[in-house]
N, C-alpha and C. Protein backbone atom coordinates (compact mmCIF):
# COMPACT_ATOMS: atom_id res chain seq x y z
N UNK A 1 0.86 -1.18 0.00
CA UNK A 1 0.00 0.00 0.00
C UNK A 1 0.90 1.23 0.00
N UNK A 2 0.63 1.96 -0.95
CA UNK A 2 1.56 3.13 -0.91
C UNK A 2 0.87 4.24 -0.16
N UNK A 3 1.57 5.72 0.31
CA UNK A 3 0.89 6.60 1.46
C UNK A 3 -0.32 7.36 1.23
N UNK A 4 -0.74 6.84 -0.07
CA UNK A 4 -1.45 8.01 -0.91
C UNK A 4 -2.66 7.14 -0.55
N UNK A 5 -2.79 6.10 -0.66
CA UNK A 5 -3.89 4.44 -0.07
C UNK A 5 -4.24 4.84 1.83
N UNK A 6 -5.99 4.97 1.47
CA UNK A 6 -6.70 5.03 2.72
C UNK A 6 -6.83 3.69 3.12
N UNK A 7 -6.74 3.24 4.37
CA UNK A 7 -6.99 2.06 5.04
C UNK A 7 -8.77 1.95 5.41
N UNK A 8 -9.18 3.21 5.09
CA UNK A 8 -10.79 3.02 5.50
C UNK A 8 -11.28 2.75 3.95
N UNK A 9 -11.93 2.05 3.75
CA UNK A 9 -12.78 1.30 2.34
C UNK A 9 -14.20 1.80 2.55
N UNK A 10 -14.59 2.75 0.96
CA UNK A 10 -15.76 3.42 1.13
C UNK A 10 -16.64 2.28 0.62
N UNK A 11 -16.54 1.77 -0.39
CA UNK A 11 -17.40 0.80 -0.79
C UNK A 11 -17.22 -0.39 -0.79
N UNK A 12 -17.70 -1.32 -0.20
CA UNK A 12 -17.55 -3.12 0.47
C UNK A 12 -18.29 -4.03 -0.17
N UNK A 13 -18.94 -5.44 -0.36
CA UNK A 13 -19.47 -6.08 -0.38
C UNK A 13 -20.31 -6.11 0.36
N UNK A 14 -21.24 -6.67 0.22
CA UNK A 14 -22.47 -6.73 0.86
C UNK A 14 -22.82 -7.70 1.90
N UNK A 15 -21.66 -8.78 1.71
CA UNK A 15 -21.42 -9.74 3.11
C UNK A 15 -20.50 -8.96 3.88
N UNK A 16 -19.80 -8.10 3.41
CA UNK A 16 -18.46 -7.06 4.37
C UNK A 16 -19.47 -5.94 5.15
N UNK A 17 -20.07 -5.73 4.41
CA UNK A 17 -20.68 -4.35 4.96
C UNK A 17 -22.05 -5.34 6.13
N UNK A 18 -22.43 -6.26 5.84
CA UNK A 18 -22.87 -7.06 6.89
C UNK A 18 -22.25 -7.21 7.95
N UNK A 19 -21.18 -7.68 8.11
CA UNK A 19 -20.08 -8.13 9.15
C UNK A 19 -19.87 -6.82 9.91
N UNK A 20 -19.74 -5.53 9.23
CA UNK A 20 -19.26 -4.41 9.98
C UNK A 20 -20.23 -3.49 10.54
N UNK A 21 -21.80 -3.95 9.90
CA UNK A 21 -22.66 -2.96 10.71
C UNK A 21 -23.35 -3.90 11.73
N UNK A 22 -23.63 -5.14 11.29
CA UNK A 22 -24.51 -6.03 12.31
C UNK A 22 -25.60 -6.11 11.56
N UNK A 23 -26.50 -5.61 10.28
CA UNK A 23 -27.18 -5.59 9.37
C UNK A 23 -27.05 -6.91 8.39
N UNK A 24 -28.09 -7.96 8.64
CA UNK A 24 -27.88 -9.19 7.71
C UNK A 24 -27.91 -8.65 6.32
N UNK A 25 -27.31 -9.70 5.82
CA UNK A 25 -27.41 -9.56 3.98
C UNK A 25 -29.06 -9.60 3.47
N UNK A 26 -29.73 -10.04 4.39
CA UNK A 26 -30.89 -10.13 3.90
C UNK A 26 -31.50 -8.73 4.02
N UNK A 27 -31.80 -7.84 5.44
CA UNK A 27 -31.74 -7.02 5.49
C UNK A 27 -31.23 -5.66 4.85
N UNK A 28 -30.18 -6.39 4.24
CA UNK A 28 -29.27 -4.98 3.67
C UNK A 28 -30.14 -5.24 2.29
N UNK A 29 -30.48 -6.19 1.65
CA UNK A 29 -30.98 -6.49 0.58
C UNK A 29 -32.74 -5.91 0.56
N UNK A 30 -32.89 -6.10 1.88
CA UNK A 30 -34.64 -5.37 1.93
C UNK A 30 -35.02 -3.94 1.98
N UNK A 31 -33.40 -3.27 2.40
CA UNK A 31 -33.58 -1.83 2.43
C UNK A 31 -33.30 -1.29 0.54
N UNK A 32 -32.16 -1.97 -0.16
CA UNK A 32 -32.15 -1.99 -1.68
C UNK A 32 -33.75 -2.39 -2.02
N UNK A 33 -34.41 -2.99 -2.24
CA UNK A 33 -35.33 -3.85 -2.39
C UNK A 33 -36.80 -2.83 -2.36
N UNK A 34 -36.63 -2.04 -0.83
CA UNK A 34 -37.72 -1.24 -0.80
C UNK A 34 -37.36 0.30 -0.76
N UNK A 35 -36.34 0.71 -1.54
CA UNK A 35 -35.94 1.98 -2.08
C UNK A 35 -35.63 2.96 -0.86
N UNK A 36 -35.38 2.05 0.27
CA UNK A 36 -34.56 3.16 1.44
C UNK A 36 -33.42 3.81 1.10
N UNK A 37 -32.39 2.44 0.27
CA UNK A 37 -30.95 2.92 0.05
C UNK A 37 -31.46 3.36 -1.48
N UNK A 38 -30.63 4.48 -2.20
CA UNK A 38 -30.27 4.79 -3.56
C UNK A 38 -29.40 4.51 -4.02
N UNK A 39 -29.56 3.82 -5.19
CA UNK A 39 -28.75 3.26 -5.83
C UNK A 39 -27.82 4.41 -6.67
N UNK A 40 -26.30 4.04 -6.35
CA UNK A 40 -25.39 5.14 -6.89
C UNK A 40 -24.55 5.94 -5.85
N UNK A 41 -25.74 5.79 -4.67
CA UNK A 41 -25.89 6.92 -3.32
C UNK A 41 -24.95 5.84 -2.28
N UNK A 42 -25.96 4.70 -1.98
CA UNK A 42 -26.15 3.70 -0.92
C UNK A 42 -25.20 2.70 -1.25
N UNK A 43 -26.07 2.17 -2.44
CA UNK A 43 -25.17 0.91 -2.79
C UNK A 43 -24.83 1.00 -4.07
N UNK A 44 -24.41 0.30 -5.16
CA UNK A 44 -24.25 -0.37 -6.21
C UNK A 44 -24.32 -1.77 -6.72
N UNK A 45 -23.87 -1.83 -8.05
CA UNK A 45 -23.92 -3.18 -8.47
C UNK A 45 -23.03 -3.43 -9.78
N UNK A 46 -22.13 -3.66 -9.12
CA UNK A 46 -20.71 -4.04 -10.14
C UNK A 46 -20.07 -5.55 -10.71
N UNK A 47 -20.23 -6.12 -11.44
CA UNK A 47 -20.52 -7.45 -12.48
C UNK A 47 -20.76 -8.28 -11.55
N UNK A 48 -22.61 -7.81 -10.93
CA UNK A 48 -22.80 -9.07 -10.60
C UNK A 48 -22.98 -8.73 -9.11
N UNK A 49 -22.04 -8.29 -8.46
CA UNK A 49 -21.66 -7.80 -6.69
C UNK A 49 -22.58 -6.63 -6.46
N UNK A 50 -23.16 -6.81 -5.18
CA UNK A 50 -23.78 -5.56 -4.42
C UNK A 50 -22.74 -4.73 -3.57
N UNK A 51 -22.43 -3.71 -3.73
CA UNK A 51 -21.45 -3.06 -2.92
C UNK A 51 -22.38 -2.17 -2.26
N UNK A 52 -22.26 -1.88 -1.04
CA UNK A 52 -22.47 -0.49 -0.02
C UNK A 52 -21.39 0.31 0.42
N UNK A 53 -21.78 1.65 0.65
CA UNK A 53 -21.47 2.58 0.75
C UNK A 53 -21.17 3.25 1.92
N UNK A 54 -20.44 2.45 3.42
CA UNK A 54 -20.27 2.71 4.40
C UNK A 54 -20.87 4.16 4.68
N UNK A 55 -19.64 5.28 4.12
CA UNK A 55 -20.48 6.24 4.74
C UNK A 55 -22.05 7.05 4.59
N UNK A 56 -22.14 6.69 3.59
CA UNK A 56 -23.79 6.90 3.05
C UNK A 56 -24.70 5.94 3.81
N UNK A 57 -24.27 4.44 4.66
CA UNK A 57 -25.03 3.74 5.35
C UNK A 57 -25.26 4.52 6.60
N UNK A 58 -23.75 4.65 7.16
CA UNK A 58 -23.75 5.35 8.53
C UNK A 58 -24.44 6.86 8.17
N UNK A 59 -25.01 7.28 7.47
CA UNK A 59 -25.63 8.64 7.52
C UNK A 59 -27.12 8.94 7.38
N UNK A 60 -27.33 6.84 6.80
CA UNK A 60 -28.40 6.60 6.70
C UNK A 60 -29.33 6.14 8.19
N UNK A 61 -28.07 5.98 8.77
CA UNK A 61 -28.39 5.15 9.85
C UNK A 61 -28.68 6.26 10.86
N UNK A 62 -27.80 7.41 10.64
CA UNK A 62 -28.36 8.46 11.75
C UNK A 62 -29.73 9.29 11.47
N UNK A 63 -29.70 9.34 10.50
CA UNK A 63 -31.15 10.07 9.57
C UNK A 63 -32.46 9.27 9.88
N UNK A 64 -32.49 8.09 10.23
CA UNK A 64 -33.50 7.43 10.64
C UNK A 64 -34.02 7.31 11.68
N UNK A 65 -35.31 7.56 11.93
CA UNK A 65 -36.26 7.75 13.07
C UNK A 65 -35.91 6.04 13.40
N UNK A 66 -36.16 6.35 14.55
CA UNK A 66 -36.56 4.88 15.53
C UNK A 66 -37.74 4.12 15.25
C-alpha cells in the first residue's frame, strides 16, 4: 500500500458491509429492495456484486427515526 492508499474502504461487499454494521445480507438487501438505500448513493452493483457505501449507510443510519 503506498501513502497516498486510505486504510478506511468506502465501498464493500455486501457480506463485508454485513459483518461491519450487524445488518444481515438479507436485510441490507430489503432496504435496496424497498428503495430506502439509492442506488449510486447507498449501494451499487458491479458485475454481478452488491457493494455499499459505508459512509452513506452510517448517515443513513443516523437520519432514521426509531
Amino acid at each position: 500500500m503506498n501513502k497516498n492508499q486510505s486504510l478506511y474502504m468506502e465501498w464493500v461487499t455486501l457480506a463485508h458491509a454485513s459483518n461491519l454494521t450487524g445488518a444481515s445480507k438479507d436485510a441490507l438487501r430489503e432496504h435496496i429492495k424497498k428503495g430506502h438505500f439509492e442506488q449510486g448513493i447507498h449501494w451499487l452493483k458491479k458485475k454481478g456484486r452488491v457493494y455499499i457505501h459505508l459512509g452513506s449507510f452510517n448517515q443513513w443510519l443516523e437520519d432514521t427515526e426509531a
